[in-house]
N, C-alpha and C. Protein backbone atom coordinates (compact mmCIF):
# COMPACT_ATOMS: atom_id res chain seq x y z
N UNK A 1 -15.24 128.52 -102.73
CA UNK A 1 -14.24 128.40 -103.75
C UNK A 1 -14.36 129.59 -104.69
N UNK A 2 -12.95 130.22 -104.96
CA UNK A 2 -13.05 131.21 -105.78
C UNK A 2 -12.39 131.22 -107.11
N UNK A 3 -13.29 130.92 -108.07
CA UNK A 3 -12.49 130.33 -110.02
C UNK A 3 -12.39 131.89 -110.63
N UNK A 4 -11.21 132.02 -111.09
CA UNK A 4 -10.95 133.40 -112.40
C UNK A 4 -10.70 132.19 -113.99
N UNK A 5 -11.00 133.55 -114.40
CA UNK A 5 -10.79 133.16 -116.01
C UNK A 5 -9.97 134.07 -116.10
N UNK A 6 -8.76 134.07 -116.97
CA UNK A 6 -7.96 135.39 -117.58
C UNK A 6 -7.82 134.85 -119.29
N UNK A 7 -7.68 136.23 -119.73
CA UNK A 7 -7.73 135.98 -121.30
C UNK A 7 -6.17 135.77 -121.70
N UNK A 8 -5.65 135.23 -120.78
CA UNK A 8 -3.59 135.04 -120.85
C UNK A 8 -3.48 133.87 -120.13
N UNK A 9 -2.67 132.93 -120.62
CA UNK A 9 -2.65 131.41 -120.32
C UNK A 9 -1.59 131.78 -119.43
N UNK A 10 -1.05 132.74 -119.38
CA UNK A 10 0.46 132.75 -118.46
C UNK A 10 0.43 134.10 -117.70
N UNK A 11 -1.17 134.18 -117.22
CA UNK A 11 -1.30 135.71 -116.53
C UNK A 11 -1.00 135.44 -115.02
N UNK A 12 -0.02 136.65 -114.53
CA UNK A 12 0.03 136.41 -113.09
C UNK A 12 -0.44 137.90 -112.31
N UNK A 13 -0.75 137.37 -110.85
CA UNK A 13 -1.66 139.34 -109.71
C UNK A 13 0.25 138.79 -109.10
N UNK A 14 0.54 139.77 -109.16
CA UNK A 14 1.61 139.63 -107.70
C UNK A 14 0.57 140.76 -106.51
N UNK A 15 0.60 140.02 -105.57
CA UNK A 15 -0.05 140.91 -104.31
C UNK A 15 0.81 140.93 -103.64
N UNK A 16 1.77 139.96 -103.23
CA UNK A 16 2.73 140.60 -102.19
C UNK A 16 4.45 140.11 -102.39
N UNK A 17 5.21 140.90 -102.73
CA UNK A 17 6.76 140.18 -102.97
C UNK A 17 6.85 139.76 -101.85
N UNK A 18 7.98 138.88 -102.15
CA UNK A 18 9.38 138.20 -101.37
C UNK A 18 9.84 139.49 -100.43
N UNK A 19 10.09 139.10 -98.92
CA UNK A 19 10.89 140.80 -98.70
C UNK A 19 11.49 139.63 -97.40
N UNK A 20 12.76 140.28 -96.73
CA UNK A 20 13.57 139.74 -95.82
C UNK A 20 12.78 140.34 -94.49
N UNK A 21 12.89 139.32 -93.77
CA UNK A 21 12.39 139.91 -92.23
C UNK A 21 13.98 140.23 -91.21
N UNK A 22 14.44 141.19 -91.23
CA UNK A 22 15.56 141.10 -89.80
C UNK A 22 15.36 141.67 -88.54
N UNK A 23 16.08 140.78 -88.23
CA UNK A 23 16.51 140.76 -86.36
C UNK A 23 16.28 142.60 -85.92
N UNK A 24 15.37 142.69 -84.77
CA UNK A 24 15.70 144.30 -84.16
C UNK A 24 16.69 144.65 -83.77
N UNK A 25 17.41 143.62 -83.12
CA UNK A 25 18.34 144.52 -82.34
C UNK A 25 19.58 144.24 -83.45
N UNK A 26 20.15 143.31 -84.16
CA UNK A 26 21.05 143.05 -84.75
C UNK A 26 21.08 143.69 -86.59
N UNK A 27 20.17 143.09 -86.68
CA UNK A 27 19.52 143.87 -88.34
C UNK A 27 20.17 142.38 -88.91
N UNK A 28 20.45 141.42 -88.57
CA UNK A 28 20.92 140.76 -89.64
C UNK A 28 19.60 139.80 -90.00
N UNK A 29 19.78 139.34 -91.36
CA UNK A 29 18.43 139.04 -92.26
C UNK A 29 17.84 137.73 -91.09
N UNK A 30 16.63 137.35 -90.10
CA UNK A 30 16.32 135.71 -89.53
C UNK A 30 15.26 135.27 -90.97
N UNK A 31 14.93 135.71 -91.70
CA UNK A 31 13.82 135.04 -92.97
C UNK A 31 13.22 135.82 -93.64
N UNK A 32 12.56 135.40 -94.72
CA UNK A 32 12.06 135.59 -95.61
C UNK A 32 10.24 135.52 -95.73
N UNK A 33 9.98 136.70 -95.74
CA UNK A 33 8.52 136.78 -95.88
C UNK A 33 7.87 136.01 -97.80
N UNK A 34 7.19 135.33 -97.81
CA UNK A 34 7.09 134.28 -98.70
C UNK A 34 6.12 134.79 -99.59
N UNK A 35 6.54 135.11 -101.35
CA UNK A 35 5.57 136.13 -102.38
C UNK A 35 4.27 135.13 -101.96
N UNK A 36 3.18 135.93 -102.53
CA UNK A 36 1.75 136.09 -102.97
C UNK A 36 1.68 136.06 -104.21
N UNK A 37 1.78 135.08 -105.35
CA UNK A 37 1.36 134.99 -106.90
C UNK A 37 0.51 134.22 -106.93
N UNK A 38 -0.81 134.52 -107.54
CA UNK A 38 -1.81 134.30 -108.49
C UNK A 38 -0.95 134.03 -109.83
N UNK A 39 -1.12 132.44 -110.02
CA UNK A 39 -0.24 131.80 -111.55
C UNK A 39 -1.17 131.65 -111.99
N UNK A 40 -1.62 132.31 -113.27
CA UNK A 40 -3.01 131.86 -114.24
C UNK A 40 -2.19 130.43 -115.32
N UNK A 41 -0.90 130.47 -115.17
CA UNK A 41 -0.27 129.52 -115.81
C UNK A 41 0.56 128.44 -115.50
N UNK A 42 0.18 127.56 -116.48
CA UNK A 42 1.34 126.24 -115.50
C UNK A 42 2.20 125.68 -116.71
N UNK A 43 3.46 125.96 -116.49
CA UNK A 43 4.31 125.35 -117.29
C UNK A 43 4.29 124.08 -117.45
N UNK A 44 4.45 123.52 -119.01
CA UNK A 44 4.21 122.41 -119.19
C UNK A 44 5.56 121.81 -120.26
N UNK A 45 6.22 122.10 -119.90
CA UNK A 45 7.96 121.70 -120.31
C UNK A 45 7.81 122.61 -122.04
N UNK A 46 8.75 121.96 -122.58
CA UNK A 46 9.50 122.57 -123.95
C UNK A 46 9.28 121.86 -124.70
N UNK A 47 8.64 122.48 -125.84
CA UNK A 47 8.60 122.11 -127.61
C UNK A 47 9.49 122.86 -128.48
N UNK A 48 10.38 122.14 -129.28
CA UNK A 48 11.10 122.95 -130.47
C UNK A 48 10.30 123.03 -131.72
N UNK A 49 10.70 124.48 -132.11
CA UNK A 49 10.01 124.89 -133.26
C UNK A 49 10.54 125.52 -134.10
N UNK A 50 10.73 125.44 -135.38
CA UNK A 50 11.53 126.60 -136.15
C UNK A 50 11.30 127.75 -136.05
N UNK A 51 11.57 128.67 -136.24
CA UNK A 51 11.87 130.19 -136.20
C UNK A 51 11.19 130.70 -137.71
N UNK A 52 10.04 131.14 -137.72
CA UNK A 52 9.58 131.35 -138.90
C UNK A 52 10.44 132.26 -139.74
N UNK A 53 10.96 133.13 -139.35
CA UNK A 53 12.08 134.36 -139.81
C UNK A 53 13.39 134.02 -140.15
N UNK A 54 13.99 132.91 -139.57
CA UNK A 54 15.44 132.40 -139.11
C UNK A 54 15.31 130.88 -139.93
N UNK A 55 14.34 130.32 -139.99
CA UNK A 55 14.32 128.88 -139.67
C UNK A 55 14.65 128.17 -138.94
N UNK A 56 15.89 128.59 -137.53
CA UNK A 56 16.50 128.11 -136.52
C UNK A 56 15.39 127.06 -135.75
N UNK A 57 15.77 126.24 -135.32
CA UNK A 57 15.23 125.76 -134.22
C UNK A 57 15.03 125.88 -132.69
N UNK A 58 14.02 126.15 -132.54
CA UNK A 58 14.00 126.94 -130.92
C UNK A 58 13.57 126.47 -129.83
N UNK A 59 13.74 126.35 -128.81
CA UNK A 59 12.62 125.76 -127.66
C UNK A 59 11.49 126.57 -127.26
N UNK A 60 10.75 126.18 -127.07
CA UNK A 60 9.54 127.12 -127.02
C UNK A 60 8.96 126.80 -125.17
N UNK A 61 7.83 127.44 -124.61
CA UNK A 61 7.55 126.84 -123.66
C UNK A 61 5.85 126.39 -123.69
N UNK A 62 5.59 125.57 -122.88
CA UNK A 62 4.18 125.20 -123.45
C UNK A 62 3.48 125.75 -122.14
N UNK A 63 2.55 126.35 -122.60
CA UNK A 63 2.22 126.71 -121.07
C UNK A 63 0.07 126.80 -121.13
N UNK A 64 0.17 126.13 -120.44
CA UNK A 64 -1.34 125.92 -119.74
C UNK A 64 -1.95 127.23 -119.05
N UNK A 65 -3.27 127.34 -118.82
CA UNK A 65 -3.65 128.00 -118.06
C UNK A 65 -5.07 128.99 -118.26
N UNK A 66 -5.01 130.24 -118.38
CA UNK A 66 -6.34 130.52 -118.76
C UNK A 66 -7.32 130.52 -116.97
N UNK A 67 -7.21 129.56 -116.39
CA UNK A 67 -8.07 129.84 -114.98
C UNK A 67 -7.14 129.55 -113.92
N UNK A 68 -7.64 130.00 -112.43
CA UNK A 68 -7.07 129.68 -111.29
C UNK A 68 -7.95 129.81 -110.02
N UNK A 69 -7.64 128.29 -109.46
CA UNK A 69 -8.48 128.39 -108.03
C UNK A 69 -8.11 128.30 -107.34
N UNK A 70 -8.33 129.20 -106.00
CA UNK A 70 -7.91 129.92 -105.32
C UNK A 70 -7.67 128.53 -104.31
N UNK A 71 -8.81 127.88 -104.07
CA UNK A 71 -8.46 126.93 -102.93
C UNK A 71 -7.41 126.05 -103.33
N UNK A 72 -7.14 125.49 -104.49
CA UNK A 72 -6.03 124.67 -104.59
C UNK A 72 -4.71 125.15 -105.22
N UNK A 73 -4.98 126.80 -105.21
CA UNK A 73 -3.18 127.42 -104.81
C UNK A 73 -3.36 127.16 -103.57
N UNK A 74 -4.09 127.29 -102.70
CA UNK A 74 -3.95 127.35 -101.25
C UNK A 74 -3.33 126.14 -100.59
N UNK A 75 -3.64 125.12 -101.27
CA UNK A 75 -3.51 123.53 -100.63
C UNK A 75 -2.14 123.39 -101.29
N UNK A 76 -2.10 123.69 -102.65
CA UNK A 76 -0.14 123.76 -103.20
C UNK A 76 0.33 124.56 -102.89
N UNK A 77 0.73 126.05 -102.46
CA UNK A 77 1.41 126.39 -101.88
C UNK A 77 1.42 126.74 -100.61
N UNK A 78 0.76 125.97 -99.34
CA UNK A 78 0.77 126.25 -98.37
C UNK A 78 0.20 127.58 -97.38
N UNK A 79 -0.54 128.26 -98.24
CA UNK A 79 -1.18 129.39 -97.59
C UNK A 79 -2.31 129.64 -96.41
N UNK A 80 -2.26 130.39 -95.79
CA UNK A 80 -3.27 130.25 -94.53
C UNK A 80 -4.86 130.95 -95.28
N UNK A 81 -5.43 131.12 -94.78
CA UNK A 81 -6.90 131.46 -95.25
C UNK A 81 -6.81 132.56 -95.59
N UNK A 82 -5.96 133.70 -94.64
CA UNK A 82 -6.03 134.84 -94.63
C UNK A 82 -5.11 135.60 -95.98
N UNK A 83 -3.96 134.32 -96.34
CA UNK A 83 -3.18 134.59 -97.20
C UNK A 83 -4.48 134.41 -98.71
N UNK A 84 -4.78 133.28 -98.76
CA UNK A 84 -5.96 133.06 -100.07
C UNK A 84 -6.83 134.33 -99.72
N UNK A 85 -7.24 134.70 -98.90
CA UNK A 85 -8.30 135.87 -98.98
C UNK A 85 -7.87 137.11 -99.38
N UNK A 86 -6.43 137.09 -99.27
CA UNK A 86 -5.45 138.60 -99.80
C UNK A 86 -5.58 138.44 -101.44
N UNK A 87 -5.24 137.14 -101.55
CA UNK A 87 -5.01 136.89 -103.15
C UNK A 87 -6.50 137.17 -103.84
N UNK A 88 -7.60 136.79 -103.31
CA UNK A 88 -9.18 136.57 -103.65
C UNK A 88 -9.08 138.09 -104.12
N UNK A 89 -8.76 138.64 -102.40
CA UNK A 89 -9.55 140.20 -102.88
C UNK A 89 -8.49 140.84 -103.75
N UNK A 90 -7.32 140.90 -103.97
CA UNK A 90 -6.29 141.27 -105.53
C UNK A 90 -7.12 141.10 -106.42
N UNK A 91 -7.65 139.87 -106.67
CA UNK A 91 -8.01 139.37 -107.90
C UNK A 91 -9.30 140.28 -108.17
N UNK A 92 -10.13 140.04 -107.26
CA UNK A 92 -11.13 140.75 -107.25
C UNK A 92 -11.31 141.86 -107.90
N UNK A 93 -10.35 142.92 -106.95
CA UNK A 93 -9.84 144.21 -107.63
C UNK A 93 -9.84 144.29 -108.76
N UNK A 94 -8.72 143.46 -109.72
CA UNK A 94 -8.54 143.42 -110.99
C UNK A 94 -9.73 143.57 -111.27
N UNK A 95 -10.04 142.22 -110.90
CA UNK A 95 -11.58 142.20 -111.90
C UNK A 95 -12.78 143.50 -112.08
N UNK A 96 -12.92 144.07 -111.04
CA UNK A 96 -13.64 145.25 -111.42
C UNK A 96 -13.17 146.67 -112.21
N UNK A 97 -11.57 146.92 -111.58
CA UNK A 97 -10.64 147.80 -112.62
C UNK A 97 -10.46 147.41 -114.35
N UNK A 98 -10.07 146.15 -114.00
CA UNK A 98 -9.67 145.86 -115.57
C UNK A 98 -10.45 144.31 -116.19
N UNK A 99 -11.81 144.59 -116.64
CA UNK A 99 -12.47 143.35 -116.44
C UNK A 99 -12.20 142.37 -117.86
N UNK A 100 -11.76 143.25 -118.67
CA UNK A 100 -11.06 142.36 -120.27
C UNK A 100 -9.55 141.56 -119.66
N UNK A 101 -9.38 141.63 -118.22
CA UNK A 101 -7.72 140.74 -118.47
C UNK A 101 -8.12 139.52 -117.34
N UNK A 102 -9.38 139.72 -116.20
CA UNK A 102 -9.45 138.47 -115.83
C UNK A 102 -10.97 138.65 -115.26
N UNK A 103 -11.81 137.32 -115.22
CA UNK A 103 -13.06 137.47 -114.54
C UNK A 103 -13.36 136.28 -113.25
N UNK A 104 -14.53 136.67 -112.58
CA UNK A 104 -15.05 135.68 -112.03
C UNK A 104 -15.54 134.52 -112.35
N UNK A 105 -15.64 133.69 -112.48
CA UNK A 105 -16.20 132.59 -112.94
C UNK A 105 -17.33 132.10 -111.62
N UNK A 106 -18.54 132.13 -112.11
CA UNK A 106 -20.07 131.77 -110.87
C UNK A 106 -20.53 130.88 -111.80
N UNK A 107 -20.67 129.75 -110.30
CA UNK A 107 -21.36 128.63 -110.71
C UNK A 107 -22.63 128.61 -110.25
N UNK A 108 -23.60 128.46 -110.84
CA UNK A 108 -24.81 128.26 -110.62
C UNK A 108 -25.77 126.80 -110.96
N UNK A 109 -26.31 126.40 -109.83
CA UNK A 109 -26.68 125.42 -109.74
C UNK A 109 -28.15 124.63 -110.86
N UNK A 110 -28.21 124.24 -111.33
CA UNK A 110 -29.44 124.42 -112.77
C UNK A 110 -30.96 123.26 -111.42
N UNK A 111 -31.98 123.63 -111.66
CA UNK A 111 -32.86 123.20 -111.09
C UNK A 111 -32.97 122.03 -111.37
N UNK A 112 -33.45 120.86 -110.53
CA UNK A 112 -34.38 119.60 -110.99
C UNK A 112 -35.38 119.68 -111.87
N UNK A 113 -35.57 118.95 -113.62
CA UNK A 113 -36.32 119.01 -114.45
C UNK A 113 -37.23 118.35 -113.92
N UNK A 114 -38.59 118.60 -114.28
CA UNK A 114 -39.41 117.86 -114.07
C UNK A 114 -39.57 116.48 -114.42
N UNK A 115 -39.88 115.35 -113.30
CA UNK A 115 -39.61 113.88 -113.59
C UNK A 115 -40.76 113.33 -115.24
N UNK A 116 -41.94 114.28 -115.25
CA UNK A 116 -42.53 113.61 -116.35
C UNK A 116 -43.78 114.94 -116.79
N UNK A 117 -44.20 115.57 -117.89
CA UNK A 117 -44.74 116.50 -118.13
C UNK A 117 -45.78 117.14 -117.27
N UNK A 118 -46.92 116.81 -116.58
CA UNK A 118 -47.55 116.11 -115.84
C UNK A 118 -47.66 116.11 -114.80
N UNK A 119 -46.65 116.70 -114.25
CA UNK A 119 -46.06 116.07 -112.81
C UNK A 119 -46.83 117.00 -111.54
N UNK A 120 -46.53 118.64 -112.20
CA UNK A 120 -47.28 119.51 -111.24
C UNK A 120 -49.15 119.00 -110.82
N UNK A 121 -49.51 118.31 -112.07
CA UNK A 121 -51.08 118.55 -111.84
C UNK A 121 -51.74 117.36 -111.59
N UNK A 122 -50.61 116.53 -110.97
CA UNK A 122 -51.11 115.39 -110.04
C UNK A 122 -50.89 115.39 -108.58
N UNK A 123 -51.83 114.57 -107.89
CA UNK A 123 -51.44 114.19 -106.54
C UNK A 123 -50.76 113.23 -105.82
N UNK A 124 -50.72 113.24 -104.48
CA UNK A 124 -50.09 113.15 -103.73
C UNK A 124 -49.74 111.47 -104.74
N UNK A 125 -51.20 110.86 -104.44
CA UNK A 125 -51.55 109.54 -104.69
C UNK A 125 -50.69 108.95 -106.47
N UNK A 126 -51.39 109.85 -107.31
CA UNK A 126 -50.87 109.37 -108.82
C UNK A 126 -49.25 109.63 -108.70
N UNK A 127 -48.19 110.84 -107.86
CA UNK A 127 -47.64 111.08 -108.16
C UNK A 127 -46.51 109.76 -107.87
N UNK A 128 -46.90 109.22 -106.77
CA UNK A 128 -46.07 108.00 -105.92
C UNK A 128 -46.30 106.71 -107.03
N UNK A 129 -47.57 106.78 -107.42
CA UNK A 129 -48.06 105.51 -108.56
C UNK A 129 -46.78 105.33 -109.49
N UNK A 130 -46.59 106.88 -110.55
CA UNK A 130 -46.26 107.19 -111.54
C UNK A 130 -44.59 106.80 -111.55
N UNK A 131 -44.17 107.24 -110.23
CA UNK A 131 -42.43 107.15 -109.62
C UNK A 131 -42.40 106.32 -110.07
N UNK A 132 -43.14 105.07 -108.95
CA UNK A 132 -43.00 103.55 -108.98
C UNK A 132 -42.58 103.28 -110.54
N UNK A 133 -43.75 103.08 -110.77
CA UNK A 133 -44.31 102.56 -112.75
C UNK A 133 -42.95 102.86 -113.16
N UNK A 134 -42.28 104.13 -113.54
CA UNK A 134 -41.57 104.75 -114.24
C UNK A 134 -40.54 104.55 -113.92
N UNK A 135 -40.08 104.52 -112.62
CA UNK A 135 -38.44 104.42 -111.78
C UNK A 135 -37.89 105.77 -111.90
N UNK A 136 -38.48 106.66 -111.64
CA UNK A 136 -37.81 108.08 -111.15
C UNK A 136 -38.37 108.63 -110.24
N UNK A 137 -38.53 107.57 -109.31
CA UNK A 137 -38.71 108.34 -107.89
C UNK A 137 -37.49 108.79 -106.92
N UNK A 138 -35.91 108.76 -107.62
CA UNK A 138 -35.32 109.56 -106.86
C UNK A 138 -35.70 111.24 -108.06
N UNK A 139 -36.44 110.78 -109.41
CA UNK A 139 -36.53 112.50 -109.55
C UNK A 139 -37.29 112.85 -109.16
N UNK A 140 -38.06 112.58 -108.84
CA UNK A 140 -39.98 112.99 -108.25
C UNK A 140 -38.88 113.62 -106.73
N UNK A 141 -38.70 112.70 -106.50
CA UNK A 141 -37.77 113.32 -105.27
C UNK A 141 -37.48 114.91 -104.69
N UNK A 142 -36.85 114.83 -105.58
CA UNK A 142 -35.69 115.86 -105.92
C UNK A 142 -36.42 116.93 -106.34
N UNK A 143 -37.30 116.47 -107.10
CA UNK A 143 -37.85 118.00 -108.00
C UNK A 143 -39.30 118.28 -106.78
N UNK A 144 -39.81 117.30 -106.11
CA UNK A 144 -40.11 117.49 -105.27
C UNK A 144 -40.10 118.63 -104.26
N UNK A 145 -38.50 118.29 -103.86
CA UNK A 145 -38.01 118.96 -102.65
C UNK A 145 -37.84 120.62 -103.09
N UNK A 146 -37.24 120.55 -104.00
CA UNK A 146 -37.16 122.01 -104.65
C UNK A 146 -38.35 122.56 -105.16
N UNK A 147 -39.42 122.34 -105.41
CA UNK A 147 -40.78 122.73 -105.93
C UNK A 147 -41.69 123.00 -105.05
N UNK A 148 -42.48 121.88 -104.42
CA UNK A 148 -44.00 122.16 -103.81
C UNK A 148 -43.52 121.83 -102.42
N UNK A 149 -42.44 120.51 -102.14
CA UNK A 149 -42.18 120.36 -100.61
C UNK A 149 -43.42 119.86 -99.72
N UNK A 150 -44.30 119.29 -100.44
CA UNK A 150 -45.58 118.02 -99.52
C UNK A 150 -44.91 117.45 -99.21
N UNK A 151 -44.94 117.81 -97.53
CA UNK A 151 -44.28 116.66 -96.78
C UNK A 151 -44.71 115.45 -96.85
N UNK A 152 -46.03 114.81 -96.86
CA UNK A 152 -46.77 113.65 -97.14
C UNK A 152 -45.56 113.25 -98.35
N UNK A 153 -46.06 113.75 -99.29
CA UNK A 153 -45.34 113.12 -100.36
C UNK A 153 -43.66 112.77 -100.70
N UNK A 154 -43.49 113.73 -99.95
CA UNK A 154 -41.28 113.70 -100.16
C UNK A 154 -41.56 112.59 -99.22
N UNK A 155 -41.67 112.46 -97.37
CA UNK A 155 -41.98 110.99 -97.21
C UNK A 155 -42.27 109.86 -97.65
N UNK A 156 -43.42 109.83 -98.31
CA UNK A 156 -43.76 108.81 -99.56
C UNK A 156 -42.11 107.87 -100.15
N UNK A 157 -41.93 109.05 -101.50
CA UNK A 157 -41.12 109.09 -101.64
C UNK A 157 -39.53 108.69 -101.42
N UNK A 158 -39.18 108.89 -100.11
CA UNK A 158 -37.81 108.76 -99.15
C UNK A 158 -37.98 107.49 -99.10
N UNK A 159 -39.58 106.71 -98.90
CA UNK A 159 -39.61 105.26 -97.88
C UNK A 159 -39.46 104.34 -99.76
N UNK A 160 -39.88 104.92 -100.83
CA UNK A 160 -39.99 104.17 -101.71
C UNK A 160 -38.44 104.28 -102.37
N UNK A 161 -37.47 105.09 -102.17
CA UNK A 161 -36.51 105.05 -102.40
C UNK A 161 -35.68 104.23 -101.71
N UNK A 162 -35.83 104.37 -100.56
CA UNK A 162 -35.11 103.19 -99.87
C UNK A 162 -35.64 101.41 -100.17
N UNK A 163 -36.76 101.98 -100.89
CA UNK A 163 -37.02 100.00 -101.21
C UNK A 163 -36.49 99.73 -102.13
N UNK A 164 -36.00 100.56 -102.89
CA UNK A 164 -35.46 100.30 -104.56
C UNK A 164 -33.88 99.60 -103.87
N UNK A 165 -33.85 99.02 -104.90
CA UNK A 165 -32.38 97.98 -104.83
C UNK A 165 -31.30 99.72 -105.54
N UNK A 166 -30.05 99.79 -104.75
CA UNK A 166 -29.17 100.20 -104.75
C UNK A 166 -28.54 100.42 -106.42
N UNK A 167 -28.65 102.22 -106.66
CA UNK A 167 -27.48 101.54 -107.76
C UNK A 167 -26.37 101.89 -107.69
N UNK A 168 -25.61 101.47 -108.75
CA UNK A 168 -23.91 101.80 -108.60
C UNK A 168 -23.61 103.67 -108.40
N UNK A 169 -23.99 103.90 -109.19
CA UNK A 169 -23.07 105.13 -109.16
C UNK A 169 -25.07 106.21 -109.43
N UNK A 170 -24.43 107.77 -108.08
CA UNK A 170 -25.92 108.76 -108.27
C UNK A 170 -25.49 109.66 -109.50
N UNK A 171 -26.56 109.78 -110.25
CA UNK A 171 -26.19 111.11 -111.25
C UNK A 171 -25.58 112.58 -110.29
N UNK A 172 -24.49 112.82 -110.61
CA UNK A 172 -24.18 114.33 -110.19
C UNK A 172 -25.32 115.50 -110.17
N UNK A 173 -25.33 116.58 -109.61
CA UNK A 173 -25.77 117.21 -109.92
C UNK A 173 -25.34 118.42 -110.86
N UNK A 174 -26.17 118.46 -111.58
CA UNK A 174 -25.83 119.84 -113.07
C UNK A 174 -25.26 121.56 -112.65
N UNK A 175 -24.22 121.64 -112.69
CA UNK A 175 -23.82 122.80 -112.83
C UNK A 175 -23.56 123.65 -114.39
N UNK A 176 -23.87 125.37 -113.88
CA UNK A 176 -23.46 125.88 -115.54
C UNK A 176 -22.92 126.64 -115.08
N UNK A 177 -21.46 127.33 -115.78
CA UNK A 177 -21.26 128.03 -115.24
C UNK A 177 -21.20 129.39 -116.47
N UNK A 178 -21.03 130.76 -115.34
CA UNK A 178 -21.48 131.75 -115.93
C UNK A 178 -20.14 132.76 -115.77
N UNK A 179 -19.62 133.46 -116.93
CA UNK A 179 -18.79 134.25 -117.29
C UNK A 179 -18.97 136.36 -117.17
């Protein structure tokens, strides 16, 4: 998945116009090759407002926007992979030519905190005790798997997780993202 930020709620890349496809032998128009816009904005209907200068009353437009992802222009306007990958690398472009009008947006994944202060300078044995006692043996888990990786122990672990009664809903995992 590819996220921009632009500093314009209503910024658009055109990468490729609208252009007519015709017939070889005839020239007359059979279709229409279909634009390539990157919409950093989404119209969100009309507000009236006076006219600070005039006092008139005006319609204004409200418009959303500020980011755009690439995979779900792809899924709304019908584009093939190759079409999102034209738009990606446009954007791209921008972004290294002119990096004040739009950026990348990277998500980075934040590590498993440690389940309890402690945690590194016990064993196999206290560490399974401590889960239990405490009820964060899906974090012992987790921070487990990403840390030291004792197989003994992530086993442990897996079999004591599965004894625990079910809960409703798993904590997500923590994303931050970076500008």
């Amino acid at each position: 998945m590819a996220l921009y930020k632009s500093a314009y709620a209503a910024f658009q890349v055109l990468v490729r116009s609208e252009s007519p496809i015709y017939h070889q032998a005839t020239g007359v128009e059979i279709g229409r090759i279909k634009p390539l816009v990157a919409d950093f904005g989404e119209h969100g209907g009309t507000i009236k407002m006076p006219d600070p200068l005039t006092g008139a009353i005006e319609d204004h437009a409200l418009i959303h926007g500020h980011f755009y992802d690439t995979e779900a222009a792809q899924e709304k306007n019908g584009w093939t992979d190759e079409e999102r990958e034209s738009v990606e690398y446009a954007i791209d472009k921008l972004t290294r030519e002119q990096p004040f009008l739009v950026a990348r947006v990277e998500f980075e994944t934040q590590p498993a905190p440690k389940p309890w202060p402690t945690f590194d300078e016990m064993n196999t044995e206290q560490v399974l005790v401590f889960a239990n006692s405490l009820g964060l043996v899906r974090e012992a888990l987790v921070y487990e798997q990403e840390n030291k990786a004792r197989k003994t122990l992530v086993t442990q672990l897996e079999e004591a997780l599965g004894n625990q009664p079910v809960q409703d809903a798993e904590p997500e995992p923590q994303e931050a993202i970076t500008l």
